[in-house]
PDB file of N, CA and C in Angstrom:
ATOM      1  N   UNK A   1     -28.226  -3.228  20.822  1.00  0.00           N
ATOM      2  CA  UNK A   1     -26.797  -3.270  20.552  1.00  0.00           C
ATOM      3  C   UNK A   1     -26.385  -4.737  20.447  1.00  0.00           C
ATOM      4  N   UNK A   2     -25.896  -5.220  19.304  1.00  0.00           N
ATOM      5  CA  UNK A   2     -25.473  -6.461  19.029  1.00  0.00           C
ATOM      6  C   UNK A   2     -23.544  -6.631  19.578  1.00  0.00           C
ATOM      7  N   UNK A   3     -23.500  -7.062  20.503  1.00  0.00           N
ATOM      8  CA  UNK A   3     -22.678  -7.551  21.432  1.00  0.00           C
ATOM      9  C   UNK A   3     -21.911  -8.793  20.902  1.00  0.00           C
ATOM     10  N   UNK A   4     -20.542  -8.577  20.853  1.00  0.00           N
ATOM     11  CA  UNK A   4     -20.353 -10.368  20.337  1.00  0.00           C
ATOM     12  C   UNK A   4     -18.867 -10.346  21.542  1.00  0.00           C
ATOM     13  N   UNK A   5     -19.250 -11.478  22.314  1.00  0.00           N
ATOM     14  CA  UNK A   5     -18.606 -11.751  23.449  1.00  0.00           C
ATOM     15  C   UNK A   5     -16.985 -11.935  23.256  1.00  0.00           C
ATOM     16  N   UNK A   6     -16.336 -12.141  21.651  1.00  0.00           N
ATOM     17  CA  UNK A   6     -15.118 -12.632  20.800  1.00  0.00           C
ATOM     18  C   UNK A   6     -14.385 -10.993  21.111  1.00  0.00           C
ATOM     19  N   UNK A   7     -15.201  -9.870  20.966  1.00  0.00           N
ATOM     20  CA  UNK A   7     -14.701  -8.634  21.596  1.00  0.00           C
ATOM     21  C   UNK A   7     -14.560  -8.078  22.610  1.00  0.00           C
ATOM     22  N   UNK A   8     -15.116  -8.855  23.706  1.00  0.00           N
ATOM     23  CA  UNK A   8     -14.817  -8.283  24.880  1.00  0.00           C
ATOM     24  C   UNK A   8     -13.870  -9.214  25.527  1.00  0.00           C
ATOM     25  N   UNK A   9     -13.177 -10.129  25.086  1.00  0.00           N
ATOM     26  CA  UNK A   9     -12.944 -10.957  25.300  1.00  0.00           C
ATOM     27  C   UNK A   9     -11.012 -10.427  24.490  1.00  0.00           C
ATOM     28  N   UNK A  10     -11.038  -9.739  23.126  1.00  0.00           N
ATOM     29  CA  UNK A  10     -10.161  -8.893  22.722  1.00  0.00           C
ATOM     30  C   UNK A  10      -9.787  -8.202  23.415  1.00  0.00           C
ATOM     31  N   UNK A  11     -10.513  -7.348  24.153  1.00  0.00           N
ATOM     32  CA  UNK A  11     -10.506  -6.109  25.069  1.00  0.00           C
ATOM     33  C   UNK A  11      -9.573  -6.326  25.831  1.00  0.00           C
ATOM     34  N   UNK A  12      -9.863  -7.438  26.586  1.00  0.00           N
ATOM     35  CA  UNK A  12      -9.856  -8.407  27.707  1.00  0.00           C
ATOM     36  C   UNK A  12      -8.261  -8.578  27.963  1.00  0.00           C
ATOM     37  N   UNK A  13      -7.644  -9.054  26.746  1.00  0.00           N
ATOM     38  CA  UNK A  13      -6.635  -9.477  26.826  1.00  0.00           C
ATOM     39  C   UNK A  13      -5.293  -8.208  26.225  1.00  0.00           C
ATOM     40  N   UNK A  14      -6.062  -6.527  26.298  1.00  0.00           N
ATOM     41  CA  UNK A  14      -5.134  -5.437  25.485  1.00  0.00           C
ATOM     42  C   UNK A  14      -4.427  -5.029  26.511  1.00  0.00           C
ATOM     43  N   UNK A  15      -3.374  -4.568  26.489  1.00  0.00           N
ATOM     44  CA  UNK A  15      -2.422  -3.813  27.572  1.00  0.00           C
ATOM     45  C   UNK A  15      -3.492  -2.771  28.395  1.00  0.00           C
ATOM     46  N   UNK A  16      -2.909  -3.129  29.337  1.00  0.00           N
ATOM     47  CA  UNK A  16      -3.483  -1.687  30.341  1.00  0.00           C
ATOM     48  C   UNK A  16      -3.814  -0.274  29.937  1.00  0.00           C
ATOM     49  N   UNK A  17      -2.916   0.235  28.959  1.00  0.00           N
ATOM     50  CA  UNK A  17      -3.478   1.537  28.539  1.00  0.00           C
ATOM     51  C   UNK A  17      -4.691   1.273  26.885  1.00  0.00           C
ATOM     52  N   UNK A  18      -4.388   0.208  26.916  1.00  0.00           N
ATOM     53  CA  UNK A  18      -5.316  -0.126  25.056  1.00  0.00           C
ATOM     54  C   UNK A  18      -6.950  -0.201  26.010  1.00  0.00           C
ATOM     55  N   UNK A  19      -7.136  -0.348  26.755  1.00  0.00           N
ATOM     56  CA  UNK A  19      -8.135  -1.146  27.316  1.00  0.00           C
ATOM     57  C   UNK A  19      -9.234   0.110  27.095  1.00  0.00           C
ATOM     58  N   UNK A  20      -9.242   1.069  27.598  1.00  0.00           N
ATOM     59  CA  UNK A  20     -10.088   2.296  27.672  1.00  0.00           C
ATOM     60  C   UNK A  20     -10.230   2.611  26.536  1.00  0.00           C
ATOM     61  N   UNK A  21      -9.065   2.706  25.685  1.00  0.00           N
ATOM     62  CA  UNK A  21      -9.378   3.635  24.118  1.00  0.00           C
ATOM     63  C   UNK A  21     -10.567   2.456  23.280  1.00  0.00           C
ATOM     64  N   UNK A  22     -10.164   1.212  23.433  1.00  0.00           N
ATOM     65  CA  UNK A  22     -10.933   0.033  22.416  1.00  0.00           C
ATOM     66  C   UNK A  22     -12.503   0.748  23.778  1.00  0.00           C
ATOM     67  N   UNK A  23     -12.039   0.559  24.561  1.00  0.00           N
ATOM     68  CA  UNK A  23     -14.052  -0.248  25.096  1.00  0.00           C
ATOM     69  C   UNK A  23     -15.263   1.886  24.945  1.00  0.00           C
ATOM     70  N   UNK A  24     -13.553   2.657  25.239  1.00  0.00           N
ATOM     71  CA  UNK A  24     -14.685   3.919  24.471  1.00  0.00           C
ATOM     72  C   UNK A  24     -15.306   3.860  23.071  1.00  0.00           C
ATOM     73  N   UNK A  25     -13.912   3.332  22.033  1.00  0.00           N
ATOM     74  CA  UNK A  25     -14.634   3.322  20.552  1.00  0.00           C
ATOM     75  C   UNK A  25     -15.910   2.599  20.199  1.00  0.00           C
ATOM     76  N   UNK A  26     -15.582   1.480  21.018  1.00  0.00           N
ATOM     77  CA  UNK A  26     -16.501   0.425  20.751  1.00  0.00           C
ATOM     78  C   UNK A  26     -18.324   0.870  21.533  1.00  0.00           C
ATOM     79  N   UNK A  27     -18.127   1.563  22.480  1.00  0.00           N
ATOM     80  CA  UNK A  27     -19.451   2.304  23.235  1.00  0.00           C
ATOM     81  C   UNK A  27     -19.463   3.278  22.176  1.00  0.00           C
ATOM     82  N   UNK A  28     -19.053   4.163  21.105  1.00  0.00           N
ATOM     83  CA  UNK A  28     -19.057   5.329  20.846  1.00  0.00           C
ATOM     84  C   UNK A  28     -20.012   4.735  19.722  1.00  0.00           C
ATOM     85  N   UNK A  29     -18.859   3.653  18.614  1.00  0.00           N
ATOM     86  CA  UNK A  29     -19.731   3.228  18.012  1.00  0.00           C
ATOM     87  C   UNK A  29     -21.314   2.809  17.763  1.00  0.00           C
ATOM     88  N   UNK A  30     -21.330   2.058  18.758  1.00  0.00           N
ATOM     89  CA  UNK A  30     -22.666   1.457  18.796  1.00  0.00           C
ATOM     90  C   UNK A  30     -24.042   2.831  19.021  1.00  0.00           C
ATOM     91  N   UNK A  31     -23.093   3.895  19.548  1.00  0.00           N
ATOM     92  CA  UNK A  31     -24.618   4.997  19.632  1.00  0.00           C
ATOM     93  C   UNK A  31     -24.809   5.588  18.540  1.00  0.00           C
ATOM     94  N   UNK A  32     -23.821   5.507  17.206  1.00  0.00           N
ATOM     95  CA  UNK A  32     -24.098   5.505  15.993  1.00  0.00           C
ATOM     96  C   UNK A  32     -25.439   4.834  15.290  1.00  0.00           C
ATOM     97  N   UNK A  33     -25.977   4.057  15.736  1.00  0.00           N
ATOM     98  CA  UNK A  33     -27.182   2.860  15.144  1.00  0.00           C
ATOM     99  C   UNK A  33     -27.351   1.541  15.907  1.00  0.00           C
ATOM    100  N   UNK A  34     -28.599   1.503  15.937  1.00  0.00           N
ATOM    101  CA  UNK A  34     -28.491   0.357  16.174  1.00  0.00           C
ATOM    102  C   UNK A  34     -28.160  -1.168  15.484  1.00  0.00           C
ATOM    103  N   UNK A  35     -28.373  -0.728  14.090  1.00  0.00           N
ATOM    104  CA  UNK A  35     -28.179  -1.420  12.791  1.00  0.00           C
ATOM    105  C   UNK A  35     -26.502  -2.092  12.762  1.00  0.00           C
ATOM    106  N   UNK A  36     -25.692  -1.741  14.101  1.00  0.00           N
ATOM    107  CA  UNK A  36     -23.854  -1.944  13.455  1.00  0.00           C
ATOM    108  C   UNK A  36     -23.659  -2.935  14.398  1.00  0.00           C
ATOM    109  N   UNK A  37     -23.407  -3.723  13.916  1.00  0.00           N
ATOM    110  CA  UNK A  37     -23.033  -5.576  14.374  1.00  0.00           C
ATOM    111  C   UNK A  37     -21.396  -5.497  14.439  1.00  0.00           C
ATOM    112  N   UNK A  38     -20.929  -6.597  15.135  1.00  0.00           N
ATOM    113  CA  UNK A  38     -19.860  -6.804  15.546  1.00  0.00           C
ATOM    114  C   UNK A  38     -19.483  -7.829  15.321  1.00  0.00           C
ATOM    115  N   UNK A  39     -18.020  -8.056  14.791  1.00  0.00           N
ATOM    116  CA  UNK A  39     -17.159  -9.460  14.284  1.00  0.00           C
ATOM    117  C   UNK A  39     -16.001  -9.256  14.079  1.00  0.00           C
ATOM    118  N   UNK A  40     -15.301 -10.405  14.524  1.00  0.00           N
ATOM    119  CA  UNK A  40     -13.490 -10.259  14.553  1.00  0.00           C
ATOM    120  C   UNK A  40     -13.650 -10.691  12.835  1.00  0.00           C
ATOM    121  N   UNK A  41     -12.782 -10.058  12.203  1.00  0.00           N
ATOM    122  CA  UNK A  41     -11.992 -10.364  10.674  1.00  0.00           C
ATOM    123  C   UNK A  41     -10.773 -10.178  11.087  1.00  0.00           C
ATOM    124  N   UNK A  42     -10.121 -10.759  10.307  1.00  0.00           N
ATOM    125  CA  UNK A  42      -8.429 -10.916  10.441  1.00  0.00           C
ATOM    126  C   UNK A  42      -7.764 -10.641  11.735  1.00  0.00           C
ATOM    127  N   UNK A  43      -8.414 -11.373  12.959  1.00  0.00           N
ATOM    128  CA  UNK A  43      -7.909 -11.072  14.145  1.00  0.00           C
ATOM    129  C   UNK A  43      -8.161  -9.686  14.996  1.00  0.00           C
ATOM    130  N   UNK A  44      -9.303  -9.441  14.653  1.00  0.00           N
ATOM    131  CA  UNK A  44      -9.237  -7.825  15.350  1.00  0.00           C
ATOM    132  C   UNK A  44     -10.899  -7.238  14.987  1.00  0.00           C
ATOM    133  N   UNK A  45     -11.611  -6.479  16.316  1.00  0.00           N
ATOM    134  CA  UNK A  45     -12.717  -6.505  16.020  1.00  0.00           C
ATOM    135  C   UNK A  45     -12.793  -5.827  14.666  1.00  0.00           C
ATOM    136  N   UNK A  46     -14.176  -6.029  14.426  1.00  0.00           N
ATOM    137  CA  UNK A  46     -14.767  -5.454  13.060  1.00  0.00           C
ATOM    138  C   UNK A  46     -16.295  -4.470  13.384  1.00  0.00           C
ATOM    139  N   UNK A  47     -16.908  -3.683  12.995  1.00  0.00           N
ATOM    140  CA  UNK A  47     -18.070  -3.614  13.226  1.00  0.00           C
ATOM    141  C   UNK A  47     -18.605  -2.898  11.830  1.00  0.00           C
ATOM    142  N   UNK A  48     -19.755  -3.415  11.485  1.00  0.00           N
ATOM    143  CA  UNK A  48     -20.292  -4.104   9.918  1.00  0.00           C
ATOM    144  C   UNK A  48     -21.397  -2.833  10.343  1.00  0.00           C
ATOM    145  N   UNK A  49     -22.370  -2.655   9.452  1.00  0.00           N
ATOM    146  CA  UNK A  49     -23.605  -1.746   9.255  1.00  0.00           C
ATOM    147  C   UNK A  49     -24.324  -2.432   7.733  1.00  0.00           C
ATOM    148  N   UNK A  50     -25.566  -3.270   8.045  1.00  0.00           N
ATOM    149  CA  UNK A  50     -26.152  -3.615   6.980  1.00  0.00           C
ATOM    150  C   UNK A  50     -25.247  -4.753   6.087  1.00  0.00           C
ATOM    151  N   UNK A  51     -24.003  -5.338   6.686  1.00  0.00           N
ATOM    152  CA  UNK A  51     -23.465  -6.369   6.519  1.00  0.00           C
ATOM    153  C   UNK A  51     -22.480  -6.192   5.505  1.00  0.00           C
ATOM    154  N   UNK A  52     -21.953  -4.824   5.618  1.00  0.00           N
ATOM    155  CA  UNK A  52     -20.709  -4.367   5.044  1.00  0.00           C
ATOM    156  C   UNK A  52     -19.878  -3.914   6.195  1.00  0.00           C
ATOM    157  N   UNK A  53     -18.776  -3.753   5.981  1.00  0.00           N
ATOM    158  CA  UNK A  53     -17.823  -3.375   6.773  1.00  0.00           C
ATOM    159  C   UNK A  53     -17.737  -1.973   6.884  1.00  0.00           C
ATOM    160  N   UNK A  54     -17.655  -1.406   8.400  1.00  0.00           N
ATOM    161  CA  UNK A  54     -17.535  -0.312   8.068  1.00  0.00           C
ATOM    162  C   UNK A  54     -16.706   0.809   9.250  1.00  0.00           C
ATOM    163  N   UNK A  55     -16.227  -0.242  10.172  1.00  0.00           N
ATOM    164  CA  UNK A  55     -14.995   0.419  10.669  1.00  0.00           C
ATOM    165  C   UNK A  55     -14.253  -0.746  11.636  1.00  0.00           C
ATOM    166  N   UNK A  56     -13.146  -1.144  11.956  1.00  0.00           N
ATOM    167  CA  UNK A  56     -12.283  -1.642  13.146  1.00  0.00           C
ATOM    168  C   UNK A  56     -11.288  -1.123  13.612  1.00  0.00           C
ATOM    169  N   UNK A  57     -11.012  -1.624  14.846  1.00  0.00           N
ATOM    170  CA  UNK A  57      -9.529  -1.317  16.131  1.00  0.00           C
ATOM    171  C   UNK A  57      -8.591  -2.578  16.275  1.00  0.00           C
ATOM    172  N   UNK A  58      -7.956  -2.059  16.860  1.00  0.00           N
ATOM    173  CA  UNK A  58      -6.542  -2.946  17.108  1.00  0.00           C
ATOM    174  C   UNK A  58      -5.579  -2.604  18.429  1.00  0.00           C
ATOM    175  N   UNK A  59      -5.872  -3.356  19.097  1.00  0.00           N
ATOM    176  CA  UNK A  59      -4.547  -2.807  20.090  1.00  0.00           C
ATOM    177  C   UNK A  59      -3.668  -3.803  19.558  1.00  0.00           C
ATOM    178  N   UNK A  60      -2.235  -2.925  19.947  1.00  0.00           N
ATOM    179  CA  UNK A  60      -0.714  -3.572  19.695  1.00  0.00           C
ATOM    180  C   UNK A  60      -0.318  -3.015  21.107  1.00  0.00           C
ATOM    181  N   UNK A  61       0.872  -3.533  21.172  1.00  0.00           N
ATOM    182  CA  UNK A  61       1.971  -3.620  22.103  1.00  0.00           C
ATOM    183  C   UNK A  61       1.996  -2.307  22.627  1.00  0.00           C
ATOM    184  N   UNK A  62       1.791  -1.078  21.847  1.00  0.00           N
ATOM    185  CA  UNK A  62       2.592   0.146  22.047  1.00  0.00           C
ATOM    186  C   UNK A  62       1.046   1.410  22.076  1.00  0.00           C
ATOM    187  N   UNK A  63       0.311   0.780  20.996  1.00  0.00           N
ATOM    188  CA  UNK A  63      -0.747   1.859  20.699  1.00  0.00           C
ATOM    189  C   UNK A  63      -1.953   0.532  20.044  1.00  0.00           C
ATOM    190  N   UNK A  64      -3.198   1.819  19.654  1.00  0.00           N
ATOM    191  CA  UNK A  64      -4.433   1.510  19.203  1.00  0.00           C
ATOM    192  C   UNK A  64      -4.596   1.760  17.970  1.00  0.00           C
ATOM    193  N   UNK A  65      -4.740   1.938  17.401  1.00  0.00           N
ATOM    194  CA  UNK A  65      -5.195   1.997  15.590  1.00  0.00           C
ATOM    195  C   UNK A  65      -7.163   1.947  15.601  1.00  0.00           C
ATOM    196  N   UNK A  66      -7.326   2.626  14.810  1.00  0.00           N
ATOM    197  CA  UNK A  66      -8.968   2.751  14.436  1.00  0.00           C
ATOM    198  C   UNK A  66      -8.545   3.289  13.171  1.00  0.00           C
ATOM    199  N   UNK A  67      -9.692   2.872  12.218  1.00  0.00           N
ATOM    200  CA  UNK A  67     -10.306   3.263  11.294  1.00  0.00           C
ATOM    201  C   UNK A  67     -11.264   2.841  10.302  1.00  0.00           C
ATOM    202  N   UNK A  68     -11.622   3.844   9.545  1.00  0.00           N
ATOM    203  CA  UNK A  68     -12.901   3.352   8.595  1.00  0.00           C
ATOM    204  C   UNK A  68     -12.709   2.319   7.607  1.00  0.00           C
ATOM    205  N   UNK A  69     -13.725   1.645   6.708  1.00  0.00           N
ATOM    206  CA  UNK A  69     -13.217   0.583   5.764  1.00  0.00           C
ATOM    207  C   UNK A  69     -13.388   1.471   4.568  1.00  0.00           C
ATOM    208  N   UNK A  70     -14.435   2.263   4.459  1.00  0.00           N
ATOM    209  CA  UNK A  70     -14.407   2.978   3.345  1.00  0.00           C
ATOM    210  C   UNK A  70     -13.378   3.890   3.282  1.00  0.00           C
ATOM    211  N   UNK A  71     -12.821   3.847   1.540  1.00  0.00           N
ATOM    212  CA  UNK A  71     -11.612   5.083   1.959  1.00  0.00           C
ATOM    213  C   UNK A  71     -12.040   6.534   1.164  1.00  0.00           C
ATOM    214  N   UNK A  72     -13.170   6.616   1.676  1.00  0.00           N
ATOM    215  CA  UNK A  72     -14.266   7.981   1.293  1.00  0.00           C
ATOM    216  C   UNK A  72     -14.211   8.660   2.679  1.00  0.00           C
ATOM    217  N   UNK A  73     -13.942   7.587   3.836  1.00  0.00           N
ATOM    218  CA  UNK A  73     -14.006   8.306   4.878  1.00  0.00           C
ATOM    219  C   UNK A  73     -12.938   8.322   5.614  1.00  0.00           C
ATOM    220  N   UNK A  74     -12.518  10.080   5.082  1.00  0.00           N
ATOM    221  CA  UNK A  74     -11.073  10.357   5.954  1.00  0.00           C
ATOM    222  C   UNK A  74     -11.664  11.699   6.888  1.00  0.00           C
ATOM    223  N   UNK A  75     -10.269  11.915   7.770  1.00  0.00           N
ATOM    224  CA  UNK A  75     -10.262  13.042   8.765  1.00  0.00           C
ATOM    225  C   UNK A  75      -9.299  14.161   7.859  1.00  0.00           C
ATOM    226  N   UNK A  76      -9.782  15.561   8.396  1.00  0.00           N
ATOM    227  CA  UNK A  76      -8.425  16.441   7.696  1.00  0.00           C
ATOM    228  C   UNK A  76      -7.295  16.537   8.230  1.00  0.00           C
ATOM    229  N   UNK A  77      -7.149  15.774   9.249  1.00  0.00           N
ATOM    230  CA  UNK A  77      -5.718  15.720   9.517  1.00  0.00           C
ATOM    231  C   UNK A  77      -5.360  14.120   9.750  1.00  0.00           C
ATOM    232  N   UNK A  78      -5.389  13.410   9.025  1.00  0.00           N
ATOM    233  CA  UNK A  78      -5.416  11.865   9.317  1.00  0.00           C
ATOM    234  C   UNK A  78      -3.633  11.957   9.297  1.00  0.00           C
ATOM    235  N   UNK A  79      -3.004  10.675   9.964  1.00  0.00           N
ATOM    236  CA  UNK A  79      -2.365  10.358  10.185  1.00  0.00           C
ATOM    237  C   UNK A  79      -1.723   9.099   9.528  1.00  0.00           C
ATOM    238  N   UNK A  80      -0.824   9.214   8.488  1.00  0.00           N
ATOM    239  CA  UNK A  80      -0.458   7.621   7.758  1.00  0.00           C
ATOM    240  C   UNK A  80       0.376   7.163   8.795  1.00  0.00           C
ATOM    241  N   UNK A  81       0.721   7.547   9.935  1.00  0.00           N
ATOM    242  CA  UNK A  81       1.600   6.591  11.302  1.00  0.00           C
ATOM    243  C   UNK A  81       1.320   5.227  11.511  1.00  0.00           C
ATOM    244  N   UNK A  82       0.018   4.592  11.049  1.00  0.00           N
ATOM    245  CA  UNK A  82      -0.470   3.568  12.076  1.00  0.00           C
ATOM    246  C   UNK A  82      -1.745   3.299  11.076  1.00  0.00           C
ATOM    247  N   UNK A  83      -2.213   2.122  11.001  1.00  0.00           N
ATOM    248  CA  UNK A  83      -3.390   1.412  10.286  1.00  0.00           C
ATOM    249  C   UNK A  83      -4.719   2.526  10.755  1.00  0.00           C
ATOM    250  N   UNK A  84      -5.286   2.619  10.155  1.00  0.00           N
ATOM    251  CA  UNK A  84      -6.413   3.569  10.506  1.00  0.00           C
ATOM    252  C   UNK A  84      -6.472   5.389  10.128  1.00  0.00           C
ATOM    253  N   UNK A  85      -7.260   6.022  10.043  1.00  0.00           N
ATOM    254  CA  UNK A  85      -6.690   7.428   9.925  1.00  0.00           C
ATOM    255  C   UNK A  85      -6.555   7.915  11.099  1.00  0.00           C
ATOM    256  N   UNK A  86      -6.775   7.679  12.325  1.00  0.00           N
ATOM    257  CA  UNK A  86      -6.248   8.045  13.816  1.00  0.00           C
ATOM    258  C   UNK A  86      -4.474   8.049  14.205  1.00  0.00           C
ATOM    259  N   UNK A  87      -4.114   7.619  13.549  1.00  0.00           N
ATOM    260  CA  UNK A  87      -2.502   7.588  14.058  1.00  0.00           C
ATOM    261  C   UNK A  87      -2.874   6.751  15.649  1.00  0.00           C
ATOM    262  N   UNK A  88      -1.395   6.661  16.055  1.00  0.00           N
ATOM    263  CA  UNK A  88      -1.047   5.477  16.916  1.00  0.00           C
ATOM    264  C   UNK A  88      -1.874   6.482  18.323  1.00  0.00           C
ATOM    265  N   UNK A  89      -2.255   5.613  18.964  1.00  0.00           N
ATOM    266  CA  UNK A  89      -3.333   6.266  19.979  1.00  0.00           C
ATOM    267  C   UNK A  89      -2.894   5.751  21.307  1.00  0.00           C
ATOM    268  N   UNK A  90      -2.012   6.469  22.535  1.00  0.00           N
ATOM    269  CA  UNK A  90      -1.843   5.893  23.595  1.00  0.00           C
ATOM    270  C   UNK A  90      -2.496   5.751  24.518  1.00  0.00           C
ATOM    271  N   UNK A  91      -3.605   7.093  24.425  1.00  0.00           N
ATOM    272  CA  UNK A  91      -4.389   7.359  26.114  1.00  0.00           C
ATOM    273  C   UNK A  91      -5.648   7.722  25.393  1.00  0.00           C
ATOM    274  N   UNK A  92      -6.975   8.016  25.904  1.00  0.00           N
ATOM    275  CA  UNK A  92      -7.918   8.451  25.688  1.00  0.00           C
ATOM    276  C   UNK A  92      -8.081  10.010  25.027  1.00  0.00           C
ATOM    277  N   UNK A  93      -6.827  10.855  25.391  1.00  0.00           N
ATOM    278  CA  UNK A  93      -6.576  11.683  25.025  1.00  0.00           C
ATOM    279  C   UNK A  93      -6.476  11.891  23.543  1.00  0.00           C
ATOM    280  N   UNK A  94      -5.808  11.050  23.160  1.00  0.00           N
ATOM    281  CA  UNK A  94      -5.477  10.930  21.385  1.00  0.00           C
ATOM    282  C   UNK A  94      -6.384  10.984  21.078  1.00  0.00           C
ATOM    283  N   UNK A  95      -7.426  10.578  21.050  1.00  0.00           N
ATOM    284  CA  UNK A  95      -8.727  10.546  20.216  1.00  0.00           C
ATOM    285  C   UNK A  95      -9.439  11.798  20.239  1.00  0.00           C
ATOM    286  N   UNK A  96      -9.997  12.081  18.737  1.00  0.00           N
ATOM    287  CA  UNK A  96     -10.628  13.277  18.243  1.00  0.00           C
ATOM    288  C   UNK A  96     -11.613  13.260  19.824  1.00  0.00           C
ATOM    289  N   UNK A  97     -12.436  14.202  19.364  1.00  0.00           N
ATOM    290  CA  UNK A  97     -13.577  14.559  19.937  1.00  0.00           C
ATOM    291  C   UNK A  97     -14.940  13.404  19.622  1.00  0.00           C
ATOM    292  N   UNK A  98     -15.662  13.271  20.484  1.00  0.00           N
ATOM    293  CA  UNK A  98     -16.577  12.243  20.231  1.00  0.00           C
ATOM    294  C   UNK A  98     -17.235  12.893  19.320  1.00  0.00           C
ATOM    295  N   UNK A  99     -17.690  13.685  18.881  1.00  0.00           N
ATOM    296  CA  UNK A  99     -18.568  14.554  17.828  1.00  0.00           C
ATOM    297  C   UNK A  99     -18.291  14.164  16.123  1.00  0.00           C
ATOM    298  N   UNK A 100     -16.538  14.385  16.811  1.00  0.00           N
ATOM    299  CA  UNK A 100     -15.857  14.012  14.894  1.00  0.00           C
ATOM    300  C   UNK A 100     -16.352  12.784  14.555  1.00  0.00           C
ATOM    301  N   UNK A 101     -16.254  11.824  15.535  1.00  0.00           N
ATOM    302  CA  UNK A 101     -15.725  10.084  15.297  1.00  0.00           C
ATOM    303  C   UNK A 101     -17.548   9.994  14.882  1.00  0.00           C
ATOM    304  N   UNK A 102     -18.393  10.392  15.463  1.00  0.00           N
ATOM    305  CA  UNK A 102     -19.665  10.301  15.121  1.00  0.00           C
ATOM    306  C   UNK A 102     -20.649  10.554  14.069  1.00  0.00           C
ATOM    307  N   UNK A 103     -20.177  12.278  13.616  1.00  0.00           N
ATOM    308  CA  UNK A 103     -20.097  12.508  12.180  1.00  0.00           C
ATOM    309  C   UNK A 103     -19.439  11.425  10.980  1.00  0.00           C
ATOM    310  N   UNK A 104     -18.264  10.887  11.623  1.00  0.00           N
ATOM    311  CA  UNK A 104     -17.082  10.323  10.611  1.00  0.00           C
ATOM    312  C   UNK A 104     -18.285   8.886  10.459  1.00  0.00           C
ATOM    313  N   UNK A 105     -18.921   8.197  11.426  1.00  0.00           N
ATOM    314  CA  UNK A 105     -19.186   7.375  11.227  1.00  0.00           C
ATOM    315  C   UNK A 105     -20.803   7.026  10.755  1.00  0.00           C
ATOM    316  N   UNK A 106     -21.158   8.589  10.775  1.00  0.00           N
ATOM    317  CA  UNK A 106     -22.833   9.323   9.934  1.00  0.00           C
ATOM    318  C   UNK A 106     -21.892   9.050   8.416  1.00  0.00           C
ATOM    319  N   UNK A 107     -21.470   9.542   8.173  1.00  0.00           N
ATOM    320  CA  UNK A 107     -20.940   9.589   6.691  1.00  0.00           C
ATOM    321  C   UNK A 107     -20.421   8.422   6.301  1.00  0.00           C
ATOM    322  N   UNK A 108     -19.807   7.212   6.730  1.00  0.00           N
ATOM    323  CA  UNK A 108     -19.918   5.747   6.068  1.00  0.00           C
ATOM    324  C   UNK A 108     -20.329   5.356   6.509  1.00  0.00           C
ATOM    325  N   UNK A 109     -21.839   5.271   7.130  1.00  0.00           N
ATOM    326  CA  UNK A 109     -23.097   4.769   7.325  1.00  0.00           C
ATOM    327  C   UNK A 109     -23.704   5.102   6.079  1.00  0.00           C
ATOM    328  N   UNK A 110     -23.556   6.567   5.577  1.00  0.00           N
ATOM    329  CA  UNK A 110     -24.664   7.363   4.502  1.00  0.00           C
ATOM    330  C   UNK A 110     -23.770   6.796   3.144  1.00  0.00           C
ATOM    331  N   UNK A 111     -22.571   6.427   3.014  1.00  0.00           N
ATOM    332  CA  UNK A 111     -22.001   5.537   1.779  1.00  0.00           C
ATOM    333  C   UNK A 111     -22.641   4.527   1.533  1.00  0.00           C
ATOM    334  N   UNK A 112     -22.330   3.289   2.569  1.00  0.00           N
ATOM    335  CA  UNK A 112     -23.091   2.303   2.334  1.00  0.00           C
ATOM    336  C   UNK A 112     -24.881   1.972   1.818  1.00  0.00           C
ATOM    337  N   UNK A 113     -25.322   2.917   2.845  1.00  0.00           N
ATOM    338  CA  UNK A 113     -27.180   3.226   2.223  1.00  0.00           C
ATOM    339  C   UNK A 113     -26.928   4.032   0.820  1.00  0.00           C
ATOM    340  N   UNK A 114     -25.825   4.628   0.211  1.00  0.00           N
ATOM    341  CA  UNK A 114     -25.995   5.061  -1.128  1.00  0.00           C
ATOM    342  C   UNK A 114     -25.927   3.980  -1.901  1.00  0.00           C
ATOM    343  N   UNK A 115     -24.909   2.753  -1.179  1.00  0.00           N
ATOM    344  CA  UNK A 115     -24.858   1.809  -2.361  1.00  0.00           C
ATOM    345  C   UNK A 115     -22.896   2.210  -3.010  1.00  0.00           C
ATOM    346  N   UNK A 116     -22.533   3.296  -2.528  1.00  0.00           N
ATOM    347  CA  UNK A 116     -21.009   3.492  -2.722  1.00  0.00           C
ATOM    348  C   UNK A 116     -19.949   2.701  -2.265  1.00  0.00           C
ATOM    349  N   UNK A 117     -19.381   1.907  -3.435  1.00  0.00           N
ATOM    350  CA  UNK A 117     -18.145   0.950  -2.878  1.00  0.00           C
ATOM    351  C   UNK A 117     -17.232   1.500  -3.328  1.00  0.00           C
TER     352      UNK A 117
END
């Protein structure tokens, strides 16, 4: 698991309730592959697969935001509330099921190895 200290360090500094939702996504992620690297872009982690982009989070003031970079990869009930197809995320609760987010992130893993931009 490629670790970049610039994110825990993000984490670090999210409101009390952002803190759990970022450090689950970010554990959830990584059992996706070992292949998915980590980097802040535009202020906010990033995590890459084969050196494309292929999903980030955000805590704000109020909520969390996640989502994919590819826009091949949606949920059927996505949410335009908030950057990401998750809608604004307060508690651990908001978040799908670990199963979805895992599938969601099998399938723009399997974009990128197609070569689909």
């Amino acid at each position: 698991m490629a670790i970049d200290p610039r994110i825990d360090a993000y984490i670090a500094r999210q409101a009390d309730f952002a803190r759990p939702i970022l450090s689950h996504l970010r554990d959830l992620i990584h059992t996706a592959s070992p292949e998915i690297r980590e980097a802040v872009k535009w202020g906010m982690p990033f995590f890459t697969y084969r050196g494309r982009n292929l999903c980030n989070m955000a805590g704000f003031k109020a909520h969390v935001a996640f989502g994919f970079w590819h826009d091949k990869v949606a949920r059927e009930d996505a949410r335009d509330e908030a950057m990401g197809q998750f809608g604004r995320m307060r508690s651990l609760d908001d978040l799908p099921p670990d199963t979805e987010i895992v599938a969601l992130l099998a399938e723009a893993m399997t974009l990128i190895d197609t070569g689909d931009k």
